[in-house]
C-alpha atoms as a PDB file:
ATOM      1  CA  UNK A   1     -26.871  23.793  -0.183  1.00  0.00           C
ATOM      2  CA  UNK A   2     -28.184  21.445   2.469  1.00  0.00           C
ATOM      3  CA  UNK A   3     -27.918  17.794   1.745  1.00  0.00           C
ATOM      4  CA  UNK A   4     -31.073  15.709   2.710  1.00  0.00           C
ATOM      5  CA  UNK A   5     -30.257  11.737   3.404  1.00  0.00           C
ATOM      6  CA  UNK A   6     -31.757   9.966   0.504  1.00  0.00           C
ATOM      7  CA  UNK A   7     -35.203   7.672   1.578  1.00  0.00           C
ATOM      8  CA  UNK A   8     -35.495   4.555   0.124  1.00  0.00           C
ATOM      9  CA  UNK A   9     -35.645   0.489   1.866  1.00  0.00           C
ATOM     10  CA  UNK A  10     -32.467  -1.059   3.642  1.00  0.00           C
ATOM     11  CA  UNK A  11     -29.939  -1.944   0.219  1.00  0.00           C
ATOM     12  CA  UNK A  12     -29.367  -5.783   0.106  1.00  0.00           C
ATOM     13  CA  UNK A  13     -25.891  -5.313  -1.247  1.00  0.00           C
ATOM     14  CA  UNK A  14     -24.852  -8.793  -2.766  1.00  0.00           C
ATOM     15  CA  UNK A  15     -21.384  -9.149  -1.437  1.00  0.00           C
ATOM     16  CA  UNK A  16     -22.057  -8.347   2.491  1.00  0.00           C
ATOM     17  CA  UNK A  17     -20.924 -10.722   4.683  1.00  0.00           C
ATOM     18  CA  UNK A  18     -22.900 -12.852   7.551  1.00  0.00           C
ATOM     19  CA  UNK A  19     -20.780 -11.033  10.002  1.00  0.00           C
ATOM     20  CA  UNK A  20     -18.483  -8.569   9.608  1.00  0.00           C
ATOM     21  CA  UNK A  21     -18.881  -5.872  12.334  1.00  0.00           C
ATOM     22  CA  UNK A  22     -19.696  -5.868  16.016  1.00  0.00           C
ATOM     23  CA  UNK A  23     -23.894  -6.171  16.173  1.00  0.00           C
ATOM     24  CA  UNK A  24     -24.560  -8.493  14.023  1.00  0.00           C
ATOM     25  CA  UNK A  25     -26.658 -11.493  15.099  1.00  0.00           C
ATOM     26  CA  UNK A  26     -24.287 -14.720  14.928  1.00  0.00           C
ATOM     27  CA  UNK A  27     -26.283 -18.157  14.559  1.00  0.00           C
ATOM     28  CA  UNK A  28     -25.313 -21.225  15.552  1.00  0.00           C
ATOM     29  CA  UNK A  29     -24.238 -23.256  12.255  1.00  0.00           C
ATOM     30  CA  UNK A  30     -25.312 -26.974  13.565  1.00  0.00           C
ATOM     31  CA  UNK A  31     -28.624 -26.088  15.294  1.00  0.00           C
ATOM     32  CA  UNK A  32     -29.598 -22.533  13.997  1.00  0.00           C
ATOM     33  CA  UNK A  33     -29.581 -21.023  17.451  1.00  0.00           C
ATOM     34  CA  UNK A  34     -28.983 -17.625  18.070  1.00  0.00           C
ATOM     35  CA  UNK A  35     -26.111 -17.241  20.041  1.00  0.00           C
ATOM     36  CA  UNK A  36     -25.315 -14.573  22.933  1.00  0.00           C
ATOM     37  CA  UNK A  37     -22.835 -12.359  23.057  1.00  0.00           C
ATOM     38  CA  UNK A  38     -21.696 -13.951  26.495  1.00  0.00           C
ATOM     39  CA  UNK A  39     -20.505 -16.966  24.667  1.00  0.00           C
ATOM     40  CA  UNK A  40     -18.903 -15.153  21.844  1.00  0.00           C
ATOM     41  CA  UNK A  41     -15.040 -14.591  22.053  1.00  0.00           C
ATOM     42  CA  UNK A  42     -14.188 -11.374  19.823  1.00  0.00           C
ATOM     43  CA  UNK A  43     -10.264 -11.842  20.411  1.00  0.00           C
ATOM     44  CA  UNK A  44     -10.216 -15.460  18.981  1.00  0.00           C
ATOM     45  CA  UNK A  45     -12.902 -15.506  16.528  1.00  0.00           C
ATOM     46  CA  UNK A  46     -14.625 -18.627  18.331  1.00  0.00           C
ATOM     47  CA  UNK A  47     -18.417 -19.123  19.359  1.00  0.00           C
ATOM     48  CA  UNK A  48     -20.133 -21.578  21.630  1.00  0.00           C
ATOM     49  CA  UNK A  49     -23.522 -22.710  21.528  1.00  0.00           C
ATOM     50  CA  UNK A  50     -25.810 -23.112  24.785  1.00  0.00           C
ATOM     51  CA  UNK A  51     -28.235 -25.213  22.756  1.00  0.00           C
ATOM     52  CA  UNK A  52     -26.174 -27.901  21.430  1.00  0.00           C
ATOM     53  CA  UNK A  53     -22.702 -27.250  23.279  1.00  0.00           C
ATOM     54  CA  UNK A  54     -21.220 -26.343  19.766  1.00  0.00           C
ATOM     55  CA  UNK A  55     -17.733 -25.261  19.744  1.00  0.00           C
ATOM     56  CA  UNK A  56     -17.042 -23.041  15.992  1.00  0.00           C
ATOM     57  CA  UNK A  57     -15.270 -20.293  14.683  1.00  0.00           C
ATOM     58  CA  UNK A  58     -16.714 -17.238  12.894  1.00  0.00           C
ATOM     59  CA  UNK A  59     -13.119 -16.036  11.589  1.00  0.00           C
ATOM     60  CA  UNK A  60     -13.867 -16.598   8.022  1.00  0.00           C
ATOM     61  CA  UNK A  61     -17.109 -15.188   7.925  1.00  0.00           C
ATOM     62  CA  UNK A  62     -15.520 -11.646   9.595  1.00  0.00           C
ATOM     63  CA  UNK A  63     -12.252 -11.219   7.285  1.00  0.00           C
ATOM     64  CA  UNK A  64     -10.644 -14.089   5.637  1.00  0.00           C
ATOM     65  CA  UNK A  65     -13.061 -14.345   2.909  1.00  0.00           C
ATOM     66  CA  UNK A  66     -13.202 -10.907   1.977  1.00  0.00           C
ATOM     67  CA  UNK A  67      -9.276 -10.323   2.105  1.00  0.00           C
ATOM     68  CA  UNK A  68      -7.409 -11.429  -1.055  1.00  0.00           C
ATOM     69  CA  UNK A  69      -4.320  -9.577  -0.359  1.00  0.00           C
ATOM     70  CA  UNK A  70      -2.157  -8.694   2.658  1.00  0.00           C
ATOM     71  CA  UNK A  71      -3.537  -6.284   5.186  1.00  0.00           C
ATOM     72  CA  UNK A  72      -2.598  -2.199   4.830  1.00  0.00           C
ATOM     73  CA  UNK A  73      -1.949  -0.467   8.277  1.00  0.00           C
ATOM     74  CA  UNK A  74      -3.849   2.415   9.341  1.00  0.00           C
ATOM     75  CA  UNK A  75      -1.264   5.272   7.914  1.00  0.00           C
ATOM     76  CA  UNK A  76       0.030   7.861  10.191  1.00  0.00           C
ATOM     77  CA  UNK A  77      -1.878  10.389   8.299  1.00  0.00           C
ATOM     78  CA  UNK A  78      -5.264   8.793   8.243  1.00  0.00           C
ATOM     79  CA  UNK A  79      -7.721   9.001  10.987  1.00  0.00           C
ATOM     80  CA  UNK A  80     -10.301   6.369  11.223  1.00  0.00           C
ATOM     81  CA  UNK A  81     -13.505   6.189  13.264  1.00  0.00           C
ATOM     82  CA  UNK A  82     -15.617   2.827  12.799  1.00  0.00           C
ATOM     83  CA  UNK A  83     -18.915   1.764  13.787  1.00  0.00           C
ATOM     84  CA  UNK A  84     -21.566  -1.085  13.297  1.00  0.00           C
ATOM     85  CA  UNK A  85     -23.594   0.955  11.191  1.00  0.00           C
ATOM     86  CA  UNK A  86     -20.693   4.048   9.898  1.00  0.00           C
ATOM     87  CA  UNK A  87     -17.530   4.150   8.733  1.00  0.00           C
ATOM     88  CA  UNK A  88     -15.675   7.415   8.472  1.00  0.00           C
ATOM     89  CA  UNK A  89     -11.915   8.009   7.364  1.00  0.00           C
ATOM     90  CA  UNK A  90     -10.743  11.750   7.587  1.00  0.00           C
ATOM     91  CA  UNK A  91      -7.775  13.246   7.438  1.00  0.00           C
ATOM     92  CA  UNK A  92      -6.253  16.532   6.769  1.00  0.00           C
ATOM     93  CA  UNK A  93      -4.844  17.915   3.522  1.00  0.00           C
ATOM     94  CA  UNK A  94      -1.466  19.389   4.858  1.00  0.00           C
ATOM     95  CA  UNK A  95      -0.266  16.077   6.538  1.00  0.00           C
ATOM     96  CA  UNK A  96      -1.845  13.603   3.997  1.00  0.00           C
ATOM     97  CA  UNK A  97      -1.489  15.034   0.629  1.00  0.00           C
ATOM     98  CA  UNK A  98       1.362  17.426   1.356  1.00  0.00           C
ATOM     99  CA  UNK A  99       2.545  20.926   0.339  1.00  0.00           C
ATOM    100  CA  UNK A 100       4.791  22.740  -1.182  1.00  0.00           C
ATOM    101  CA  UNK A 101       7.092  25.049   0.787  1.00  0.00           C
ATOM    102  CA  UNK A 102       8.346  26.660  -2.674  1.00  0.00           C
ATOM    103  CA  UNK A 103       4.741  27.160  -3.772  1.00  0.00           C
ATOM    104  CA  UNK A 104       3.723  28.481  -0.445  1.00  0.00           C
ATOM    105  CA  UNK A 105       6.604  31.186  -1.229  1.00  0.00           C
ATOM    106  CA  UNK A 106       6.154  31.586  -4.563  1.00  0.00           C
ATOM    107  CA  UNK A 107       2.220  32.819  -3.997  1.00  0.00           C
ATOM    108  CA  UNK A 108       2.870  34.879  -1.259  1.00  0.00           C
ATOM    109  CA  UNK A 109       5.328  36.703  -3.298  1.00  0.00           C
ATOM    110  CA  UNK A 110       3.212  36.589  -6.356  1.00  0.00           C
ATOM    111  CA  UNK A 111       0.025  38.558  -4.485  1.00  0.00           C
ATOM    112  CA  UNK A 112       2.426  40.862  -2.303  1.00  0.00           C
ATOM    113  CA  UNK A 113       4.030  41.809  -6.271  1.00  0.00           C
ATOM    114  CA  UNK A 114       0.241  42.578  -7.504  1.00  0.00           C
ATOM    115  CA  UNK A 115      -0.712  44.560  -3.856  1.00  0.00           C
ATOM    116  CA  UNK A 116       0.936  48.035  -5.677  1.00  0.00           C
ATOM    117  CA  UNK A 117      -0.931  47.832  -8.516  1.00  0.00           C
ATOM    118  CA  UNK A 118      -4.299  46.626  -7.707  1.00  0.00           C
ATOM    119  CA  UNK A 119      -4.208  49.719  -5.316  1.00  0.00           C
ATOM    120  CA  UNK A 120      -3.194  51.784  -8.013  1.00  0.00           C
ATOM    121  CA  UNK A 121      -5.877  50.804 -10.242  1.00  0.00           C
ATOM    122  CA  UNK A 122      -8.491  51.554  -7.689  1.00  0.00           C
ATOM    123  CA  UNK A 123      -6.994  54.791  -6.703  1.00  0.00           C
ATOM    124  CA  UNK A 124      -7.664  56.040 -10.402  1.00  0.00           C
ATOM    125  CA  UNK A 125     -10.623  54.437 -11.218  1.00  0.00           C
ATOM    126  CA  UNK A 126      -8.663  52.581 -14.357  1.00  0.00           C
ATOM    127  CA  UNK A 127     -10.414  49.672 -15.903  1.00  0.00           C
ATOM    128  CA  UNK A 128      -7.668  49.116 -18.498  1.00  0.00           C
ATOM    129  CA  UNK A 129      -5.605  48.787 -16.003  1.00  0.00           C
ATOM    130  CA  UNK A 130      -6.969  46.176 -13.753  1.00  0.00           C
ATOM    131  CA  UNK A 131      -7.628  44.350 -17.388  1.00  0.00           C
ATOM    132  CA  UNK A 132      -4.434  44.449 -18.284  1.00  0.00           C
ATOM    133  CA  UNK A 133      -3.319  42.725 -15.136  1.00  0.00           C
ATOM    134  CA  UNK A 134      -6.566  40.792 -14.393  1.00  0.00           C
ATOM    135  CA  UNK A 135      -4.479  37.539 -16.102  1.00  0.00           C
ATOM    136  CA  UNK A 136      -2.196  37.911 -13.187  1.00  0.00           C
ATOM    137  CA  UNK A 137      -4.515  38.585 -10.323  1.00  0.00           C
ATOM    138  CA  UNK A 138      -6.666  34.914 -11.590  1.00  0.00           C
ATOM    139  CA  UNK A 139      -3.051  32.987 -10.796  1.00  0.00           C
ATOM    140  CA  UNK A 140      -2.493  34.887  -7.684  1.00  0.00           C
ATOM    141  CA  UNK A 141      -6.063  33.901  -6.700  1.00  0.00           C
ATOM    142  CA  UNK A 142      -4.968  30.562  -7.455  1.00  0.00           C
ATOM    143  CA  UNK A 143      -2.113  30.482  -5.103  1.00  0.00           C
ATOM    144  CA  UNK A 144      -4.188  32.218  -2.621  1.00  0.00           C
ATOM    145  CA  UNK A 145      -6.888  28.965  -2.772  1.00  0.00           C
ATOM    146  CA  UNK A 146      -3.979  26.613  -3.151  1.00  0.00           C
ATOM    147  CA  UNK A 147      -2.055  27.620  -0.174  1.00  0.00           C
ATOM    148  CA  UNK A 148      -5.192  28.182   2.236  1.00  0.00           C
ATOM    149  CA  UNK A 149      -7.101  24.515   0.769  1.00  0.00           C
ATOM    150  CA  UNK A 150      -3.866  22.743   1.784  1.00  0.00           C
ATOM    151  CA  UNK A 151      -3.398  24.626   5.074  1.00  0.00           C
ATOM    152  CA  UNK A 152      -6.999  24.200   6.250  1.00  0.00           C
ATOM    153  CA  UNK A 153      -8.799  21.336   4.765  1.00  0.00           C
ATOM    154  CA  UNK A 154      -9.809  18.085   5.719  1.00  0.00           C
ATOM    155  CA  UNK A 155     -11.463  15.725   3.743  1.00  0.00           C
ATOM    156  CA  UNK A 156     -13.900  12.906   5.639  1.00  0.00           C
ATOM    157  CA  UNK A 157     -15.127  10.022   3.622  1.00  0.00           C
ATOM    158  CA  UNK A 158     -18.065   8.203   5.292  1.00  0.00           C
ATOM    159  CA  UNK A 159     -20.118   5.145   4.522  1.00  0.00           C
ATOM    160  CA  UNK A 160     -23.015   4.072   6.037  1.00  0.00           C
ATOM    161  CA  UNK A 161     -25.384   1.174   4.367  1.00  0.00           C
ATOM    162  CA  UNK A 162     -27.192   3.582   2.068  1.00  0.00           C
ATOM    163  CA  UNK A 163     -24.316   5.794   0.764  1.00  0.00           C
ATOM    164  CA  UNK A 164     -20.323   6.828   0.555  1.00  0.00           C
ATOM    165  CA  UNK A 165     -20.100  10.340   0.997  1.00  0.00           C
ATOM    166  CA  UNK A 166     -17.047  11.781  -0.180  1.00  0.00           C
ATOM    167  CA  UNK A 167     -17.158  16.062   1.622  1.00  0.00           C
ATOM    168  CA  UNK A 168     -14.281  18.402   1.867  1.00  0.00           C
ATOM    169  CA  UNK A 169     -14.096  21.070   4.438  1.00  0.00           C
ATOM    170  CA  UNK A 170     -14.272  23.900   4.860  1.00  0.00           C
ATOM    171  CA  UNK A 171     -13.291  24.754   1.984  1.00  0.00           C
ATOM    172  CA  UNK A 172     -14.920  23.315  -1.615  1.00  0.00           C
ATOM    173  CA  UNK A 173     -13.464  23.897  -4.595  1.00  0.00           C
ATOM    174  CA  UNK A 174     -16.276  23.067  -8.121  1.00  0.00           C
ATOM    175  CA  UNK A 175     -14.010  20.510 -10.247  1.00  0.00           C
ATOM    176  CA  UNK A 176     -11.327  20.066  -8.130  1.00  0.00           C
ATOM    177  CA  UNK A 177     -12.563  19.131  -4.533  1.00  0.00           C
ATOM    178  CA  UNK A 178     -16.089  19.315  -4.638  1.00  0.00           C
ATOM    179  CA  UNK A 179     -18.459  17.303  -2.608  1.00  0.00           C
ATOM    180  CA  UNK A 180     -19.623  13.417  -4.358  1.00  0.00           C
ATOM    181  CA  UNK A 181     -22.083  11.018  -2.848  1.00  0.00           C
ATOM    182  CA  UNK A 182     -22.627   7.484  -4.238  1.00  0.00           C
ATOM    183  CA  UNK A 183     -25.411   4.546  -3.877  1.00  0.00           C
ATOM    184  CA  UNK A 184     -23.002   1.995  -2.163  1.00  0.00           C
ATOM    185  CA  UNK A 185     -25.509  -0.393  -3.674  1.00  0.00           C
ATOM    186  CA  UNK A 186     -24.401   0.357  -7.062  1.00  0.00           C
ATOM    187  CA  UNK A 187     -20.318  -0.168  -6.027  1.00  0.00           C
ATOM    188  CA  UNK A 188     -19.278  -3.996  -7.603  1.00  0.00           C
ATOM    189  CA  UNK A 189     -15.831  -3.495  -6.764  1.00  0.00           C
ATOM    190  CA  UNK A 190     -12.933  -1.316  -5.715  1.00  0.00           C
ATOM    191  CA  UNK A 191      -9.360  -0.846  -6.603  1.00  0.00           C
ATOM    192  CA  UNK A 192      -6.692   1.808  -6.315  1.00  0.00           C
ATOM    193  CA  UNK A 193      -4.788   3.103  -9.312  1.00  0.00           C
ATOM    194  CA  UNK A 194      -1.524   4.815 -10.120  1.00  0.00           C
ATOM    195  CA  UNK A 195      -1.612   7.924 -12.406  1.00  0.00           C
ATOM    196  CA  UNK A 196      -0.366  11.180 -13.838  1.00  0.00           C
ATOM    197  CA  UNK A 197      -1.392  14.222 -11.357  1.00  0.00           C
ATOM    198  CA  UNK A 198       1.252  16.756 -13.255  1.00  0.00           C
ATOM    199  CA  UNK A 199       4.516  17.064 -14.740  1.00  0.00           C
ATOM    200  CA  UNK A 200       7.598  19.364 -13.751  1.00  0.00           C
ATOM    201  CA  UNK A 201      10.230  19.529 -16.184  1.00  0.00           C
ATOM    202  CA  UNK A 202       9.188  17.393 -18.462  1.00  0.00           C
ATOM    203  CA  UNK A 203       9.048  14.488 -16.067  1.00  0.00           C
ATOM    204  CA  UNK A 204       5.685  12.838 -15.366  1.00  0.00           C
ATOM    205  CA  UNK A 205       4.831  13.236 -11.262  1.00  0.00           C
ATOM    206  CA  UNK A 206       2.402  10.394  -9.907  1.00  0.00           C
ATOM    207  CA  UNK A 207      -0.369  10.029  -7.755  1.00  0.00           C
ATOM    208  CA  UNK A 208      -2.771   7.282  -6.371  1.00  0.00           C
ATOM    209  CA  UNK A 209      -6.295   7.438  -6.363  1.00  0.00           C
ATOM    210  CA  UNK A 210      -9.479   4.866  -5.139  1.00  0.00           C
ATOM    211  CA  UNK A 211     -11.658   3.907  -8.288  1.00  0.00           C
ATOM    212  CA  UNK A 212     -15.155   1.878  -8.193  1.00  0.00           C
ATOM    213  CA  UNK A 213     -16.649  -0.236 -10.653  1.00  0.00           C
ATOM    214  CA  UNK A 214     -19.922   0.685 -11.187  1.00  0.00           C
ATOM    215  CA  UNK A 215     -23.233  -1.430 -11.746  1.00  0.00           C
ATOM    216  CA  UNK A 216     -23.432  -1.297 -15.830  1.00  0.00           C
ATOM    217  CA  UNK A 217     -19.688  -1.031 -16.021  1.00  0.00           C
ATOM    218  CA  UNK A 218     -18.675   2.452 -15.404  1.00  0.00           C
ATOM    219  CA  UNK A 219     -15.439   3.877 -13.662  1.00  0.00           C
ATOM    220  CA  UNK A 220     -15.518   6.289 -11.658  1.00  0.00           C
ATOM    221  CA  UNK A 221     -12.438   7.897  -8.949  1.00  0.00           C
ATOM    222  CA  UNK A 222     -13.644   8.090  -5.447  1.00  0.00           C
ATOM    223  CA  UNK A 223     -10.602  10.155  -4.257  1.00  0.00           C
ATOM    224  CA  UNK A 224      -7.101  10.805  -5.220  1.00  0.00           C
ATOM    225  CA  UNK A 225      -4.285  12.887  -5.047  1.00  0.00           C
ATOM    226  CA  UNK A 226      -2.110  10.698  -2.521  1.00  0.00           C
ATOM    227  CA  UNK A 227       1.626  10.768  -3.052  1.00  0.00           C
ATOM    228  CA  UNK A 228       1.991   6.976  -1.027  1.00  0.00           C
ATOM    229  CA  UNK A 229       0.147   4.207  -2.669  1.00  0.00           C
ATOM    230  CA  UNK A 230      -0.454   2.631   1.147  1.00  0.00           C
ATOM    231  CA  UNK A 231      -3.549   5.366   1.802  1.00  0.00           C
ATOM    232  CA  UNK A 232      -5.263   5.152  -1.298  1.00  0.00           C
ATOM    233  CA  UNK A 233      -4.740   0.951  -0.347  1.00  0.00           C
ATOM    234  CA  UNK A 234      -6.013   1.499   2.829  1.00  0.00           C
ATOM    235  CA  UNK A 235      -8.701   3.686   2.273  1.00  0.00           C
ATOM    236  CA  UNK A 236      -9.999   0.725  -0.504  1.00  0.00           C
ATOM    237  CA  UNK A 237      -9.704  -1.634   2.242  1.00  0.00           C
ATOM    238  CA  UNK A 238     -11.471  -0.175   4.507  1.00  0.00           C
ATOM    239  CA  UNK A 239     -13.946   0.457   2.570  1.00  0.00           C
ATOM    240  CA  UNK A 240     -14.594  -2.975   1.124  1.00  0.00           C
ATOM    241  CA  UNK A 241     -14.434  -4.720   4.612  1.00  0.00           C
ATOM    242  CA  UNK A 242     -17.285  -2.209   5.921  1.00  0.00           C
ATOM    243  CA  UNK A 243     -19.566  -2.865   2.725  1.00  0.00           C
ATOM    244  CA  UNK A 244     -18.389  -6.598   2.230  1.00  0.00           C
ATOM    245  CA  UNK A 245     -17.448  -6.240  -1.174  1.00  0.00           C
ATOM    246  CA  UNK A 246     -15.100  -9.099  -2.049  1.00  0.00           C
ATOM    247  CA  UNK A 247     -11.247  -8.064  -3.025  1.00  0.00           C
ATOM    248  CA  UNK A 248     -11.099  -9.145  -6.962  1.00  0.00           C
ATOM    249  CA  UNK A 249      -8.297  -8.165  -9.355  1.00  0.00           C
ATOM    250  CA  UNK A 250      -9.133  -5.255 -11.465  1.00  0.00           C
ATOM    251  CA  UNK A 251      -7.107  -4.080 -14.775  1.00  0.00           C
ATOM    252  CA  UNK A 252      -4.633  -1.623 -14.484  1.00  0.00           C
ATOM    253  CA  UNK A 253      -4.838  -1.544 -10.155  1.00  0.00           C
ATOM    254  CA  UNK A 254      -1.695  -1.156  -8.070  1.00  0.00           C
ATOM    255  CA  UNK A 255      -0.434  -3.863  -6.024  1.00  0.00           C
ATOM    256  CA  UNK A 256      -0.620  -4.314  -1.828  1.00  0.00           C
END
């Protein structure tokens, strides 16, 4: 199903900072006068103004005030393309998430074992028969999405000033992967989280995942699945510099 950008006015979000990405207009704080970008120094955070020969800094206003913790590195994994009016992080399944060699194995051999008699059933026309083994053909279909998601797929989050998409291609999967999109004006804050993705053995195996607080106080997990804590940090980071949501301390959120 096509998506269709939602139409409403330009969001006000109440967090977003006086200038925090290339484009913005930067005033002169003494005088009010709008300063050109000829008399703007990027690398060292410092502005002059022609009006009133002003010397000031912007630094603050661009990161200090929205950072509360130290700064996550772009992770090998993670691409990252940013602009004044989009932010999109992407990266792909197999080198960011991981997979299984054993598992890879495992469902080859598992489908190649049911080839025989799936053939067979067909060749004789018996329904009992692909009954009796439909149980097995639903987990071989499993490892068949498994092993082909994880090979293939890329996921791109991208946020705009309207929305944070959250799409996984090419392949969805309802419940698992599917496709989210979210009113960033309704985001108060984010935070990463540790938690339980599966166990083996007995043993509890952990993940990380990006929450957001919700106007009206609901939870709700962006996108998870990350075996380092750093990308699900990074991806939060990211994400709250481009919308200007201030870092606060959430219950139960994993530390930079």
């Amino acid at each position: 199903m096509e998506y269709k950008e939602p139409k409403y006015e330009q969001p006000q979000h109440q967090n977003k900072p006086l200038f925090p990405k290339l484009g913005i207009q930067l005033n002169c704080p003494k005088c009010s006068h709008e300063i050109i970008s000829d008399d703007i120094n990027i690398d060292k955070a410092i502005a002059k103004c022609k009006n009133c020969n002003n010397v000031f800094t912007f630094a603050e206003e661009v990161s200090s005030s929205l950072r509360r913790r130290k700064e996550v590195f772009l992770p090998e994994e993670i691409e990252i393309d940013a602009y004044q009016d989009e932010l999109t992080l992407f990266y792909k399944w197999r080198k960011a998430k991981g997979i299984s060699p054993f598992l890879i194995f495992f469902g080859v051999f598992w489908n190649a074992m049911m080839i025989p008699f799936v053939i067979g059933a067909i060749i004789s026309g018996s329904l009992m028969m692909l009954l009796g083994i439909s149980l097995h053909l639903m987990v071989g279909i499993g490892f068949l999405v498994y092993i082909v998601t994880r090979l293939m797929n890329s996921t791109y989050i991208t946020v705009d000033d309207y929305e944070l998409s959250i799409e996984h291609r090419p392949f969805t999967i309802p419940f698992i992967a599917k496709n989210q999109y979210f009113d960033v004006r309704n985001i108060e804050q984010l935070y990463s989280k540790k938690y339980v993705s599966h166990q083996t053995n007995g043993v509890n195996v952990y993940a990380y995942a990006v929450h957001a607080q919700i106007v009206g106080g609901e939870d709700i997990k962006i996108i998870g699945g990350f075996k380092q804590k750093n990308k699900a940090l990074f991806i939060e980071q990211e994400i709250e510099l481009f919308l200007g949501v201030k870092d606060e301390k959430v219950d139960g959120e994993i530390p930079r």
